[in-house]
Protein backbone atom coordinates (compact mmCIF):
# COMPACT_ATOMS: atom_id res chain seq x y z
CA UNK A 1 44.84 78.30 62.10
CA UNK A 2 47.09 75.71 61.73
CA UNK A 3 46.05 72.49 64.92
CA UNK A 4 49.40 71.20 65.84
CA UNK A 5 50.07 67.76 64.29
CA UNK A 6 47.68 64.70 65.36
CA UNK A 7 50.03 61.91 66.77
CA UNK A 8 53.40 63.99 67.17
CA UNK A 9 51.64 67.01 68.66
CA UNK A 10 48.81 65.02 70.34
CA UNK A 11 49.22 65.73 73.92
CA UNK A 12 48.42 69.71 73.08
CA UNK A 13 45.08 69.63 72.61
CA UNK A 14 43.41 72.69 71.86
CA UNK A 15 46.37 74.31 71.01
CA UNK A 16 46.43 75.88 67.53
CA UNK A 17 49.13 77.85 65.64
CA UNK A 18 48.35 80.92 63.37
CA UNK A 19 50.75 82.53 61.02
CA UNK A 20 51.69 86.36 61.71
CA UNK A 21 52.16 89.17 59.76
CA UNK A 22 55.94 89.06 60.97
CA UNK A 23 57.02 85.99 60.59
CA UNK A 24 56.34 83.93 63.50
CA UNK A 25 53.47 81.95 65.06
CA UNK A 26 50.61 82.72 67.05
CA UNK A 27 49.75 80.40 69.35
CA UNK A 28 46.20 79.85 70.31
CA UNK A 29 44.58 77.96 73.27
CA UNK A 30 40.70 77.38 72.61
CA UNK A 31 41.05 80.12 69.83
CA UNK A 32 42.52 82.34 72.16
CA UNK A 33 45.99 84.23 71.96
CA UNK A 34 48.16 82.92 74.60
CA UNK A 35 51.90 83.58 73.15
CA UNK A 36 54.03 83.83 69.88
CA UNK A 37 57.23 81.89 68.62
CA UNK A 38 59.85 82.74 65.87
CA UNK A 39 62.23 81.32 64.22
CA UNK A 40 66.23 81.47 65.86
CA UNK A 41 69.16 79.43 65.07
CA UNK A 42 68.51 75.99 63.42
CA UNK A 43 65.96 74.11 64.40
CA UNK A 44 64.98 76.41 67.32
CA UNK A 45 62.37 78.82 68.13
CA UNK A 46 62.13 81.66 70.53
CA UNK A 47 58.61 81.84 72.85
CA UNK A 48 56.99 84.47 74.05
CA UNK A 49 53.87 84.41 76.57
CA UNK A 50 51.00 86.62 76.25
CA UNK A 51 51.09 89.74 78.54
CA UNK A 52 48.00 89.87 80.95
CA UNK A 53 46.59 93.40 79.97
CA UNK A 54 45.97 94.75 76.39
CA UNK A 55 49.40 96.41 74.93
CA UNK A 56 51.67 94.46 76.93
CA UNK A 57 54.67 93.25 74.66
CA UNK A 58 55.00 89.70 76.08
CA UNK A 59 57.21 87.93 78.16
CA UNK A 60 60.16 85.91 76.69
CA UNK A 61 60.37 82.58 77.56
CA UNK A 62 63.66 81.46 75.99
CA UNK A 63 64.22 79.34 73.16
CA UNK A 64 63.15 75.74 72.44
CA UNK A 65 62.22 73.24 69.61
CA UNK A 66 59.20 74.51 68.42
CA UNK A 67 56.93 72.12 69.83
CA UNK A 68 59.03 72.61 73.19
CA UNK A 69 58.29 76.37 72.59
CA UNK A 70 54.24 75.73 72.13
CA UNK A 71 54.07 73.18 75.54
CA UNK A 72 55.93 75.68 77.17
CA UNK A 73 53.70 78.53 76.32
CA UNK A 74 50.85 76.11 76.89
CA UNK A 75 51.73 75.80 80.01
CA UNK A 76 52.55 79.40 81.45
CA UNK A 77 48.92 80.44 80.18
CA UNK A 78 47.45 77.27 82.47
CA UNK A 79 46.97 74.67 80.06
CA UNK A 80 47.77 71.05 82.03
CA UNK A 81 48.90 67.98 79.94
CA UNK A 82 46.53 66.04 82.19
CA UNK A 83 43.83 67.56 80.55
């Protein structure tokens, strides 16, 4: 797993990203799967969160810089940037 960058990326701790067979980016949360990106147009990324039960495809989330992808993934699964 990749941890996002120290400095740049610090405010998601615990967050870790994970390269897929496809592609894209899995994005981990305490070593769990919480979402996926992928690369769009230019510098942008399209998110997807985690579906609740096993099998579920995921829910798009639109598309962001990556790091805006990641916090907003972060987020949907219940991560708080108070932590």
């Amino acid at each position: 797993m990749i941890p996002m960058q120290p400095g740049r990326d610090a405010f998601l701790r615990g967050i870790q990203l994970a390269r897929t067979p496809l592609g894209g980016y899995g994005v981990y949360w305490n070593g769990t799967l919480i979402g996926w990106i992928h690369a769009s147009i230019g510098n942008k990324w399209n998110g997807y969160v985690r579906g609740r039960n096993p099998g579920d495809t995921g829910r798009p989330i639109g598309r962001f810089t990556q790091q805006e992808a990641v916090r907003r993934i972060a987020l949907a699964a219940g991560w708080s940037e108070a932590d």
